[in-house]
PDB file of N, CA and C in Angstrom:
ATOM      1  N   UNK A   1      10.113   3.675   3.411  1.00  0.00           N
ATOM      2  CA  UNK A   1       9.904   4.991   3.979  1.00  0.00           C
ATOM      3  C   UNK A   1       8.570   4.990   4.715  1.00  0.00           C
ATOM      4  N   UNK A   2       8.341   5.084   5.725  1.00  0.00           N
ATOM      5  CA  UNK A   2       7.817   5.515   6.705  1.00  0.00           C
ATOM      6  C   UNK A   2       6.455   6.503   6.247  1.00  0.00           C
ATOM      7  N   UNK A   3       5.269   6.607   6.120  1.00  0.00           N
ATOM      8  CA  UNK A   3       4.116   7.387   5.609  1.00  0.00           C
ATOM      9  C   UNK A   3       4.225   8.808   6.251  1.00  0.00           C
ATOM     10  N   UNK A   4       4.765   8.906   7.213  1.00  0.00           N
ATOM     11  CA  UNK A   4       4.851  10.109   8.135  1.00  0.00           C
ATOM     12  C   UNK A   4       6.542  10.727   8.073  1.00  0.00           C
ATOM     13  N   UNK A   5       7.126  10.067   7.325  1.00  0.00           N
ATOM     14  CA  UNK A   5       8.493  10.405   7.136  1.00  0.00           C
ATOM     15  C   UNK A   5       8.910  11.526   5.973  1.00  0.00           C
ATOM     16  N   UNK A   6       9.877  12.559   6.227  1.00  0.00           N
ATOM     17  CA  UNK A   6       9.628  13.988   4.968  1.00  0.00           C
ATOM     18  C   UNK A   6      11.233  13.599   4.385  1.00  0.00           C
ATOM     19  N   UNK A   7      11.095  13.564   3.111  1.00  0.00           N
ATOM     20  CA  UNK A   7      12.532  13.201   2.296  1.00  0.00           C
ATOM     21  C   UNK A   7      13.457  14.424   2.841  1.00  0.00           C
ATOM     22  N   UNK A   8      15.109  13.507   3.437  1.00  0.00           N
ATOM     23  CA  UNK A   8      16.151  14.603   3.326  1.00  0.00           C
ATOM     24  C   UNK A   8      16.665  15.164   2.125  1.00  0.00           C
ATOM     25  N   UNK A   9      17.055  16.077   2.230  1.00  0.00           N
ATOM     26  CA  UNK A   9      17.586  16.792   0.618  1.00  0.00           C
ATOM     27  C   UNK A   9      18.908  16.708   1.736  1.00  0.00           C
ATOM     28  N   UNK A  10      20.163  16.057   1.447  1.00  0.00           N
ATOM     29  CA  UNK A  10      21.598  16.345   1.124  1.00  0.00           C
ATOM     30  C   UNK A  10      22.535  16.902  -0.362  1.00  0.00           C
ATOM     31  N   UNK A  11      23.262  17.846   0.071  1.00  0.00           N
ATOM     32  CA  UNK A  11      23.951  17.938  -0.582  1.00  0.00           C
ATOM     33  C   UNK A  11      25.097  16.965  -0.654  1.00  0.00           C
ATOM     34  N   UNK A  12      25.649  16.569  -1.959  1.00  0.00           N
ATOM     35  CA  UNK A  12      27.533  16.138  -1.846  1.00  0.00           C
ATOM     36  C   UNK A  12      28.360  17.320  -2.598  1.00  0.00           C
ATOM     37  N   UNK A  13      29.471  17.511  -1.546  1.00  0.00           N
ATOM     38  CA  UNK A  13      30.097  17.916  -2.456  1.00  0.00           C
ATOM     39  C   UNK A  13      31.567  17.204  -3.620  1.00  0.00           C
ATOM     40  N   UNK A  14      31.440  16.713  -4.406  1.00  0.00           N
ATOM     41  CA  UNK A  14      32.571  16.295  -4.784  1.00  0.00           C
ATOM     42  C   UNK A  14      33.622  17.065  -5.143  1.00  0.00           C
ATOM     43  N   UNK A  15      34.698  16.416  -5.019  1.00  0.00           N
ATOM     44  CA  UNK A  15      36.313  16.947  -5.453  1.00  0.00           C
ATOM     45  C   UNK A  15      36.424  17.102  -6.881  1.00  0.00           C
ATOM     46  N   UNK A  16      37.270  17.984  -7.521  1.00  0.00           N
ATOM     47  CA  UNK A  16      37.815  17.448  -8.807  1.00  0.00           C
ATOM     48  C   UNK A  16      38.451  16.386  -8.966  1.00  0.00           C
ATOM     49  N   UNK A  17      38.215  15.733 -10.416  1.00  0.00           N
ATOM     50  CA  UNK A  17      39.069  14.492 -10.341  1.00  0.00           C
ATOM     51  C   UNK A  17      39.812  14.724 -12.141  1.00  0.00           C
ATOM     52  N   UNK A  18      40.447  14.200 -12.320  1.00  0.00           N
ATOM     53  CA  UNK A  18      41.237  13.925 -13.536  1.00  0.00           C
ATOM     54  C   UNK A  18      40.368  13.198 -14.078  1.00  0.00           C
ATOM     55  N   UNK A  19      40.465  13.523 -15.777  1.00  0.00           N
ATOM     56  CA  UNK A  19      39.252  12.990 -16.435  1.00  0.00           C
ATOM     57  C   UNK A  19      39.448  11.067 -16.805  1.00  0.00           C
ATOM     58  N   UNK A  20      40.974  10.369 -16.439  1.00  0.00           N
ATOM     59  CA  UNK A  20      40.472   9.278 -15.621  1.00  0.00           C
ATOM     60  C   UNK A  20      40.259   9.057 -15.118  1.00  0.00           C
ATOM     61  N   UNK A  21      40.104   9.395 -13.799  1.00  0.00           N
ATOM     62  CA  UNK A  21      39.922   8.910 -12.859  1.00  0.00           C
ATOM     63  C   UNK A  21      38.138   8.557 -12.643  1.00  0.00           C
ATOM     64  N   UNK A  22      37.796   9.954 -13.159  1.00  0.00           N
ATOM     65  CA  UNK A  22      35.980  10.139 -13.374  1.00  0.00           C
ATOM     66  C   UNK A  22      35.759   8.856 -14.602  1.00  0.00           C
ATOM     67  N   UNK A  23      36.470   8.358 -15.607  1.00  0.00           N
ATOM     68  CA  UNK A  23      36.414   7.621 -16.242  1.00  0.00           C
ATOM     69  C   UNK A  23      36.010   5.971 -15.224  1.00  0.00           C
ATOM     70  N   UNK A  24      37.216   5.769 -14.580  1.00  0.00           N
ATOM     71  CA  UNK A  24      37.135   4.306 -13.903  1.00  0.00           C
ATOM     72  C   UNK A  24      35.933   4.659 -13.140  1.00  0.00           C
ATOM     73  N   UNK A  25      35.843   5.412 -12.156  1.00  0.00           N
ATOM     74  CA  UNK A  25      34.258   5.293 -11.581  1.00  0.00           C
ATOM     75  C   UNK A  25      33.491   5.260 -11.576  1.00  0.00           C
ATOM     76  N   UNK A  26      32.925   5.920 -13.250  1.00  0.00           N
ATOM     77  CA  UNK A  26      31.963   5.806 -14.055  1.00  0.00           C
ATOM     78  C   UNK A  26      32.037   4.379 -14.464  1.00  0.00           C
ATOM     79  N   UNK A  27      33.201   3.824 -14.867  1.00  0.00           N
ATOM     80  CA  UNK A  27      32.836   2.249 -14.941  1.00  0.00           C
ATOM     81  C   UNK A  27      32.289   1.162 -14.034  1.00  0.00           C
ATOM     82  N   UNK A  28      33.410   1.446 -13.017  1.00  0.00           N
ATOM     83  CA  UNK A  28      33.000   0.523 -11.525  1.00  0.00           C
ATOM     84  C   UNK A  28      31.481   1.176 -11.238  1.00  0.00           C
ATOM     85  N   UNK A  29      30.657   1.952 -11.675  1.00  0.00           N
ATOM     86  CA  UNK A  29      29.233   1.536 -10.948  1.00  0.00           C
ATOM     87  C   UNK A  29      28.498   1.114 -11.824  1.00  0.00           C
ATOM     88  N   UNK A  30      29.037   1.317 -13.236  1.00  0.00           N
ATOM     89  CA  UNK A  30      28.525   0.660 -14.157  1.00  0.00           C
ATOM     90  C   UNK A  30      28.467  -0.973 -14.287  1.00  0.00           C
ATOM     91  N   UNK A  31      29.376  -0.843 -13.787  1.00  0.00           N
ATOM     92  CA  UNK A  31      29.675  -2.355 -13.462  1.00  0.00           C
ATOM     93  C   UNK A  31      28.684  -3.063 -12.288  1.00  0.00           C
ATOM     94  N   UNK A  32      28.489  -2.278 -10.990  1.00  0.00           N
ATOM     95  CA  UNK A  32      27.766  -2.744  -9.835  1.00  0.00           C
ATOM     96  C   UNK A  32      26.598  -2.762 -10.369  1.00  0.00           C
ATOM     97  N   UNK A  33      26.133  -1.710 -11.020  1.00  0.00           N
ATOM     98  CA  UNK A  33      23.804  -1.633 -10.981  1.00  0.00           C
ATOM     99  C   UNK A  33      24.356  -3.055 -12.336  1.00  0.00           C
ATOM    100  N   UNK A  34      25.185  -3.147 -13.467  1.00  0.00           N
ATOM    101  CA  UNK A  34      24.973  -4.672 -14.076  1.00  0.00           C
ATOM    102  C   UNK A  34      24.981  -5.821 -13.273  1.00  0.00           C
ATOM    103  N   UNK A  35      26.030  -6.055 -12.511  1.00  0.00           N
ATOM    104  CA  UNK A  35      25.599  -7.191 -11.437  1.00  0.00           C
ATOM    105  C   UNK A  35      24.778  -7.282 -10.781  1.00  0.00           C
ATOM    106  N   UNK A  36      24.024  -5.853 -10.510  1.00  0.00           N
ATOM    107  CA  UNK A  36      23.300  -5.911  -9.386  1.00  0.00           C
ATOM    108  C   UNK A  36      21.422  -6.194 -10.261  1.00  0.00           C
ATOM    109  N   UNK A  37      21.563  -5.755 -11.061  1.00  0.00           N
ATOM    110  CA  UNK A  37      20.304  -6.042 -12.449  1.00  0.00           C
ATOM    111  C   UNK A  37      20.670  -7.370 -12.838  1.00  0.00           C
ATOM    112  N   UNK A  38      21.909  -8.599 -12.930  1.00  0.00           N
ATOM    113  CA  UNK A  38      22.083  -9.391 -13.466  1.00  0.00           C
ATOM    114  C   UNK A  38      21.379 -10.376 -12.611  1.00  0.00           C
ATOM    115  N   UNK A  39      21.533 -10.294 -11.297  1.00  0.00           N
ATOM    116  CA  UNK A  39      21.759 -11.193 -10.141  1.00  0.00           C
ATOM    117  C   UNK A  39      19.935 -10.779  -9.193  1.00  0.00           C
ATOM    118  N   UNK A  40      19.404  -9.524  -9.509  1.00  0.00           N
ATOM    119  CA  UNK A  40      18.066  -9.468  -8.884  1.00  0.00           C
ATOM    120  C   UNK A  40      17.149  -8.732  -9.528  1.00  0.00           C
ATOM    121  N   UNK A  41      17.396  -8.797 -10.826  1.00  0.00           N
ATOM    122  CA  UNK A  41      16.710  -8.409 -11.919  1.00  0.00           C
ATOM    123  C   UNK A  41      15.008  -8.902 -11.908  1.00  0.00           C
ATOM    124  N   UNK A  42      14.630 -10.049 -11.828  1.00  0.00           N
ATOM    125  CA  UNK A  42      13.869 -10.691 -11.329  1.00  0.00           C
ATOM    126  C   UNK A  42      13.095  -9.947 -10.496  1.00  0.00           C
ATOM    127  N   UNK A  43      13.694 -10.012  -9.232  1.00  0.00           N
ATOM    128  CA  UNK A  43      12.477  -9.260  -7.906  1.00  0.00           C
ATOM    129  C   UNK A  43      12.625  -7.814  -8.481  1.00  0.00           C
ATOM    130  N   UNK A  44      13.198  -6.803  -8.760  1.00  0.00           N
ATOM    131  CA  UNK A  44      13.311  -5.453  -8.883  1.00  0.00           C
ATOM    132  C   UNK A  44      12.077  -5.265 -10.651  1.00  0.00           C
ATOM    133  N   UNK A  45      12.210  -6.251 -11.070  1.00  0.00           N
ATOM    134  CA  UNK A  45      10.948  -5.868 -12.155  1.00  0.00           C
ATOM    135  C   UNK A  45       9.677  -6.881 -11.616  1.00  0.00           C
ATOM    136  N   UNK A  46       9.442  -7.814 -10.901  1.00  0.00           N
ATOM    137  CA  UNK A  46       8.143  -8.071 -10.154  1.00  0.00           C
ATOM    138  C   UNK A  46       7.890  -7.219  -8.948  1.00  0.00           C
ATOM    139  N   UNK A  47       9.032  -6.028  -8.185  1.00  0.00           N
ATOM    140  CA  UNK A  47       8.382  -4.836  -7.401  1.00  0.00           C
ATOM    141  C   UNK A  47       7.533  -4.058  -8.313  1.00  0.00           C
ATOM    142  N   UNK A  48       7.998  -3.392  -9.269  1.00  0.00           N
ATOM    143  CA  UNK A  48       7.689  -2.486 -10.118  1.00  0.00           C
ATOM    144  C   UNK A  48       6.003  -2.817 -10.779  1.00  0.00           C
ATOM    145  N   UNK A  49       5.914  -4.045 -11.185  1.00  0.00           N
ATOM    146  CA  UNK A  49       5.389  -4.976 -11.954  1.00  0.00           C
ATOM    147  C   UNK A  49       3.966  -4.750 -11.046  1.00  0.00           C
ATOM    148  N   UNK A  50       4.324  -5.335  -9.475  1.00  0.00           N
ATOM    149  CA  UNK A  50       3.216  -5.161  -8.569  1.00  0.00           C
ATOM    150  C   UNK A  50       2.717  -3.854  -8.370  1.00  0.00           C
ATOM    151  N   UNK A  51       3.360  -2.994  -8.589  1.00  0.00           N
ATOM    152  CA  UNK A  51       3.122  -1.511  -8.370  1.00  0.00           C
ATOM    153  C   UNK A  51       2.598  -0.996  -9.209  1.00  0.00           C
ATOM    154  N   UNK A  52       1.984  -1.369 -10.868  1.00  0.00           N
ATOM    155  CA  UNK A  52       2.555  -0.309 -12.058  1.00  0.00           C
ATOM    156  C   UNK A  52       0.456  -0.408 -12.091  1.00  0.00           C
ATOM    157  N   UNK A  53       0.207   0.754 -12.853  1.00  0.00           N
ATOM    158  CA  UNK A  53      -1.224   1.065 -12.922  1.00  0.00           C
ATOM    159  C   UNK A  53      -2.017   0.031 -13.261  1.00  0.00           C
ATOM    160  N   UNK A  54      -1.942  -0.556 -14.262  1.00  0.00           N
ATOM    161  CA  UNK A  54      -2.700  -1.985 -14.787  1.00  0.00           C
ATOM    162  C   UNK A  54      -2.642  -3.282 -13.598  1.00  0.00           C
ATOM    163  N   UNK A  55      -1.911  -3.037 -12.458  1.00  0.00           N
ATOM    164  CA  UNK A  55      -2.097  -4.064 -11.632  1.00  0.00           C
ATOM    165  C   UNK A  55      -3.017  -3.425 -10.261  1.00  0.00           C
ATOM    166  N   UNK A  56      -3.435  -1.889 -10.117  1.00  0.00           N
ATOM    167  CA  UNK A  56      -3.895  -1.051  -9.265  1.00  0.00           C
ATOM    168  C   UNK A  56      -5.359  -1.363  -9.229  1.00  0.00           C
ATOM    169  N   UNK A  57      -6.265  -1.903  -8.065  1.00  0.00           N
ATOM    170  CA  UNK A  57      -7.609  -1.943  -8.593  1.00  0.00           C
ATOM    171  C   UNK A  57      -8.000  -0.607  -8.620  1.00  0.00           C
ATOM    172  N   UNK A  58      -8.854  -0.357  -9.464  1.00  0.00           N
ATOM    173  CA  UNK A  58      -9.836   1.031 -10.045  1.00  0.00           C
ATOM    174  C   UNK A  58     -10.507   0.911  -9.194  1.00  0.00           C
ATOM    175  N   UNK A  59     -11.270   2.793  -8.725  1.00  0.00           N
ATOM    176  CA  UNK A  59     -12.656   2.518  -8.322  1.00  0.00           C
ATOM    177  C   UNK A  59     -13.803   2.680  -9.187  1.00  0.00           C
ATOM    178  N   UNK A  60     -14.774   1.682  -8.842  1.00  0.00           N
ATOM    179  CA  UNK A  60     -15.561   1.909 -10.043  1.00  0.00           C
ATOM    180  C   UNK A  60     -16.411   1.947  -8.875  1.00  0.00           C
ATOM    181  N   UNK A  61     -17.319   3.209  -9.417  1.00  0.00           N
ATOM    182  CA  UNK A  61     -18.814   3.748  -9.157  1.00  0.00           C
ATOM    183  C   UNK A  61     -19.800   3.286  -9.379  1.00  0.00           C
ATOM    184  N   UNK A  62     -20.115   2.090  -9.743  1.00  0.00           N
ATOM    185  CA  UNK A  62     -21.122   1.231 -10.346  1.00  0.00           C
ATOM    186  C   UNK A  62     -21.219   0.671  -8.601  1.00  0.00           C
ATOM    187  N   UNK A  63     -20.602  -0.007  -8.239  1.00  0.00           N
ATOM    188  CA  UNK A  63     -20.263  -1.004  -7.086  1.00  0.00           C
ATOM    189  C   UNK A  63     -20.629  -0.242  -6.074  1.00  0.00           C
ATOM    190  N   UNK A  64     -21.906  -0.534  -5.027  1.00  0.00           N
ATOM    191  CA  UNK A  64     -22.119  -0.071  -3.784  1.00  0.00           C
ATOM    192  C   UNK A  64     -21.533  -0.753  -2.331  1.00  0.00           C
ATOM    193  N   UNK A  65     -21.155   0.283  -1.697  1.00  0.00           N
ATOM    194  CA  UNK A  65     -20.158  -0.658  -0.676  1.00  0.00           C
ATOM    195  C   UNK A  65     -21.309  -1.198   0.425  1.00  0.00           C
ATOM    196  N   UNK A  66     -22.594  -0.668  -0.052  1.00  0.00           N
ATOM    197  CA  UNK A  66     -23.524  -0.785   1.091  1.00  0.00           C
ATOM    198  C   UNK A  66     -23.919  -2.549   1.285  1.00  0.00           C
ATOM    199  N   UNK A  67     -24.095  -2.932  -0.288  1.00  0.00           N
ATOM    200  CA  UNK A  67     -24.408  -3.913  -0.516  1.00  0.00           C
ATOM    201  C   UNK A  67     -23.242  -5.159  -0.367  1.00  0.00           C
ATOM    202  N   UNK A  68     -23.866  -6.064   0.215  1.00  0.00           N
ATOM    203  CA  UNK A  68     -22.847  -7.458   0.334  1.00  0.00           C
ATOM    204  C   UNK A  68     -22.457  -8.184  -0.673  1.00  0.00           C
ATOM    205  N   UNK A  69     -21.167  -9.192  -0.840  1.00  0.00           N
ATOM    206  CA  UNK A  69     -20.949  -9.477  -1.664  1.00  0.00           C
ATOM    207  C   UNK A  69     -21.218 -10.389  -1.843  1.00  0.00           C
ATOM    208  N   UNK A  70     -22.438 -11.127  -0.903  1.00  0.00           N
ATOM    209  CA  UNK A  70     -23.546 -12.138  -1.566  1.00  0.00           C
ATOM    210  C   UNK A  70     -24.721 -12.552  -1.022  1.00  0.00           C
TER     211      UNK A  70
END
């Protein structure tokens, strides 16, 4: 996403379905995010991993930016 980009809000509307039918589809994506966690599980928890607070440098106030770093 784009820094200058504003999230769309869509609506869906879905149909009724028969309570198999909502059954199998609830499976089949259950099924896709497992393959899809089985097969790139890996990169999707080293995105996260790179992102998560303990990997964020802090600013610390001690450190003057005036001064060089040697």
């Amino acid at each position: 996403m784009r820094p200058d980009s504003r999230p769309v809000v869509m609506t869906i509307h879905l149909p009724p379905l028969a309570d198999e039918a909502v059954v199998e589809i609830q499976n089949f994506l259950s099924e896709i995010l497992h393959l899809l966690d089985s097969h790139y599980g890996g990169q999707i928890h080293r995105f996260y991993e790179d992102r998560s607070a303990d990997n964020i440098v802090q600013y610390n106030p001690r450190i003057t930016l005036d001064d060089p770093p040697f």
